[in-house]
Protein backbone atom coordinates (compact mmCIF):
# COMPACT_ATOMS: atom_id res chain seq x y z
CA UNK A 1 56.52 -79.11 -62.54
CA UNK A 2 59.17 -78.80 -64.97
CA UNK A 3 62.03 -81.30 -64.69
CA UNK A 4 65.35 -81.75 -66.74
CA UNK A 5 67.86 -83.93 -68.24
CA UNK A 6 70.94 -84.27 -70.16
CA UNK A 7 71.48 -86.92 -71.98
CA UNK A 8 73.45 -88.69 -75.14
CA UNK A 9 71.57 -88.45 -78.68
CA UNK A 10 70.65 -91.56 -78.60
CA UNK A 11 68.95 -91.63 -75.25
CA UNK A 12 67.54 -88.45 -75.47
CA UNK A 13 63.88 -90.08 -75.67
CA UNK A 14 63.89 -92.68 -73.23
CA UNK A 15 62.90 -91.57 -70.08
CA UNK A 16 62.81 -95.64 -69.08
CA UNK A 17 65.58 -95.71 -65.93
CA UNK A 18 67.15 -98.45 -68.05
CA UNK A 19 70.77 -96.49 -67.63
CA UNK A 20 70.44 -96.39 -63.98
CA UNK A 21 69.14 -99.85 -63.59
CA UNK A 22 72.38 -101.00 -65.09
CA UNK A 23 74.62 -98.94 -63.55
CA UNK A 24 73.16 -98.09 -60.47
CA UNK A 25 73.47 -94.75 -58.71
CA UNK A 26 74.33 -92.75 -55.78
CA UNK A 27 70.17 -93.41 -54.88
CA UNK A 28 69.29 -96.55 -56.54
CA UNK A 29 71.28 -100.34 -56.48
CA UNK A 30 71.65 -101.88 -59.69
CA UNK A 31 68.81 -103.96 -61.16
CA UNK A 32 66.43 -100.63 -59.49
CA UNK A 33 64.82 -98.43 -63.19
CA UNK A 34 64.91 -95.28 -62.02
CA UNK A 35 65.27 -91.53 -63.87
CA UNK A 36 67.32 -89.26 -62.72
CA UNK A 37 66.16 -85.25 -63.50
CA UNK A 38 67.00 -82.27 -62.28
CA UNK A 39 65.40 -79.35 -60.84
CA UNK A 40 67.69 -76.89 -63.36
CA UNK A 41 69.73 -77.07 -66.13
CA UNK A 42 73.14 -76.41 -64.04
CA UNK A 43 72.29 -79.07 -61.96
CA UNK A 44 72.50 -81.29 -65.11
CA UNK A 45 75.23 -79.66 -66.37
CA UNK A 46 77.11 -80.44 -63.22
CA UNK A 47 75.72 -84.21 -62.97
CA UNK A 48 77.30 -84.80 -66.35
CA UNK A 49 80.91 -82.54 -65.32
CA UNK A 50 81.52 -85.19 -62.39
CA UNK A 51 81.78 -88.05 -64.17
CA UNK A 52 83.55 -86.60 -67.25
CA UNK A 53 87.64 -86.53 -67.46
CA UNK A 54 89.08 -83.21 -67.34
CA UNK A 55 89.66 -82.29 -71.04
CA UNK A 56 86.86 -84.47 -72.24
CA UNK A 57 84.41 -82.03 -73.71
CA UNK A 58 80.86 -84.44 -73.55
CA UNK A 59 79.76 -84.19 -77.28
CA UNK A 60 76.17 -85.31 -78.55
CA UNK A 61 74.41 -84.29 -75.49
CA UNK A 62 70.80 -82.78 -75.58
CA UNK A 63 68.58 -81.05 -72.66
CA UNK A 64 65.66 -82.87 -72.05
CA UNK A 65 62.64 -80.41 -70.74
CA UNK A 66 59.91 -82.94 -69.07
CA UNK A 67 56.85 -82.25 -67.33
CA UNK A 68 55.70 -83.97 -64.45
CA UNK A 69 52.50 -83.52 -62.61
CA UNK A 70 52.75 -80.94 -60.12
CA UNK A 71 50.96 -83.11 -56.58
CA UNK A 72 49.81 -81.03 -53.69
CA UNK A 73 52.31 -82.95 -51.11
CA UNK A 74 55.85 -83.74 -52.60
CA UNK A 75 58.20 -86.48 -50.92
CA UNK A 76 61.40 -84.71 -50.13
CA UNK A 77 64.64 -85.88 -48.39
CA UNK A 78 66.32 -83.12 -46.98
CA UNK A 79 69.94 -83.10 -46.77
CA UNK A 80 69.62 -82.41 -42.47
CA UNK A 81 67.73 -85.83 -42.53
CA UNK A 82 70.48 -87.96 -44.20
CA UNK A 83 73.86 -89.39 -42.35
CA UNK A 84 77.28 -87.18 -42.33
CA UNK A 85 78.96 -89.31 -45.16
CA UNK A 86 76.13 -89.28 -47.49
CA UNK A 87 77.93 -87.40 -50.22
CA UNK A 88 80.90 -89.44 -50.36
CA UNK A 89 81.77 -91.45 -53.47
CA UNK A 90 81.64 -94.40 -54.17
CA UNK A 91 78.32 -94.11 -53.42
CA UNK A 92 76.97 -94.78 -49.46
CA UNK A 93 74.70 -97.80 -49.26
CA UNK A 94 72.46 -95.66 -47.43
CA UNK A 95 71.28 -93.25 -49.94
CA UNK A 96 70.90 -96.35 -52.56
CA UNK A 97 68.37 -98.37 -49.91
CA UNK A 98 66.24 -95.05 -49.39
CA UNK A 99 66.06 -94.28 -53.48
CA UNK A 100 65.22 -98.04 -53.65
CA UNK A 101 62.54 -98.13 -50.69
CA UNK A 102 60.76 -95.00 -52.74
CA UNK A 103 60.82 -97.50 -55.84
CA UNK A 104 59.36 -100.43 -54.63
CA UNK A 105 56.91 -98.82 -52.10
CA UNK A 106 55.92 -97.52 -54.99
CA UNK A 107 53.57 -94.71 -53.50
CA UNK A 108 54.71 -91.71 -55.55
CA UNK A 109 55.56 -91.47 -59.05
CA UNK A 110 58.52 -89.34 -57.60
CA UNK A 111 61.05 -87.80 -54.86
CA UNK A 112 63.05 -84.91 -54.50
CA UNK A 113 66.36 -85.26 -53.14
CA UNK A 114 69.64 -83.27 -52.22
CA UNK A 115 72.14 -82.95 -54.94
CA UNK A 116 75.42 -84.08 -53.53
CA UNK A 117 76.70 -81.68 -56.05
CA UNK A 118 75.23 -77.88 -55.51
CA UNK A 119 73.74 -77.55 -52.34
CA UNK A 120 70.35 -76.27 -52.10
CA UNK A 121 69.57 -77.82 -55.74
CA UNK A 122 68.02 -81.21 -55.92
CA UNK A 123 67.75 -83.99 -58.02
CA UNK A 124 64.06 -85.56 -59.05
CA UNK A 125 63.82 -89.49 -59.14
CA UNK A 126 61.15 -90.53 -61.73
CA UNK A 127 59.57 -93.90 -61.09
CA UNK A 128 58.78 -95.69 -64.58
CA UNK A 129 56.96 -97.91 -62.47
CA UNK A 130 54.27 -95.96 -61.08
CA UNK A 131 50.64 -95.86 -62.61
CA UNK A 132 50.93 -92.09 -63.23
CA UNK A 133 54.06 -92.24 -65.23
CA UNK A 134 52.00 -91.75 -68.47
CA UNK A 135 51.74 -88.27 -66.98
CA UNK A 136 55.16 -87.63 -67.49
CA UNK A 137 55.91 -85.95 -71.05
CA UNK A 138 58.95 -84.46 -72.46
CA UNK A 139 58.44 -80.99 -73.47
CA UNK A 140 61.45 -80.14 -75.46
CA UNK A 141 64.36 -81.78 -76.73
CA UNK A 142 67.12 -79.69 -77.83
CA UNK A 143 70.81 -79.87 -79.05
CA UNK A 144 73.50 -79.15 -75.54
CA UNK A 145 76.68 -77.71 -75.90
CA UNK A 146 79.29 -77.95 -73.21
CA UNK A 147 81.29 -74.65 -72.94
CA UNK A 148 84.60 -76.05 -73.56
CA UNK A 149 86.08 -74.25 -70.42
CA UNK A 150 84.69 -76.03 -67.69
CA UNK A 151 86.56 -78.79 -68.89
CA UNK A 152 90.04 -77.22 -68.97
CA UNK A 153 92.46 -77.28 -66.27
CA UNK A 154 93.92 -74.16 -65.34
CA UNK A 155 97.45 -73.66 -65.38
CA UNK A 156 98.46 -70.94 -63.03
């Protein structure tokens, strides 16, 4: 299965969950390595839009293409199967103790789960820690440029 990721320059190769362990995320606490891919490029694109200022164009960005093994049975949340509020931000302590369950039951090296972004997309949690994450490979790394519109307000 092919995965993706945007990230800064210098981060571009490390596909450790070290950013998410120290900042935590809408599916892992703080302290939890996880990595956070997408199933499309969009998706990323939007990930990154959401926490960017409105005329902040993100510079030094590149997509990250990254296989990951492609398992018979997949673990996936499905939005029906989470509570009401679980797209609220901050961040409900719900969705962090289910990304951090997957983590340390450490069964599968990863999870699909609803973007609370674009609906019907999902995000793909990596676990570093899993014994099969020497399967995971990035394919391609290449230079990302934001069109500078989406990050315009509108004057009407």
């Amino acid at each position: 299965m092919i995965v993706f990721r945007l990230a800064h320059k210098k981060y571009a190769n490390d596909l450790s969950g070290t950013g998410a362990e120290i900042t935590g995320g809408r599916w892992n606490f703080k302290g939890t390595r996880v990595l956070y891919t997408a199933d499309s490029r969009a998706l990323c694109m939007a990930e990154i839009m959401v926490h960017t200022r409105i005329g902040i164009i993100p510079k030094d960005y590149f997509l990250i293409t990254i296989e990951i093994p492609d398992y018979p049975e997949i673990i996936r949340l499905e939005q029906k199967d989470l509570p009401e509020a679980w797209r609220r931000f901050p961040y409900s302590k719900l969705t962090q103790e289910s990304g951090n369950e997957f983590i340390v039951k450490n069964e599968a090296l990863y999870t699909m789960v609803p973007s609370a972004i674009v609906q019907g997309d999902y995000n793909i949690l990596i676990n570093p820690s899993h014994h099969d994450f020497e399967l995971v490979k990035i394919n391609k790394t290449e230079k990302f440029d934001f069109d500078e519109r989406l990050f315009k307000s509108v004057k009407l």
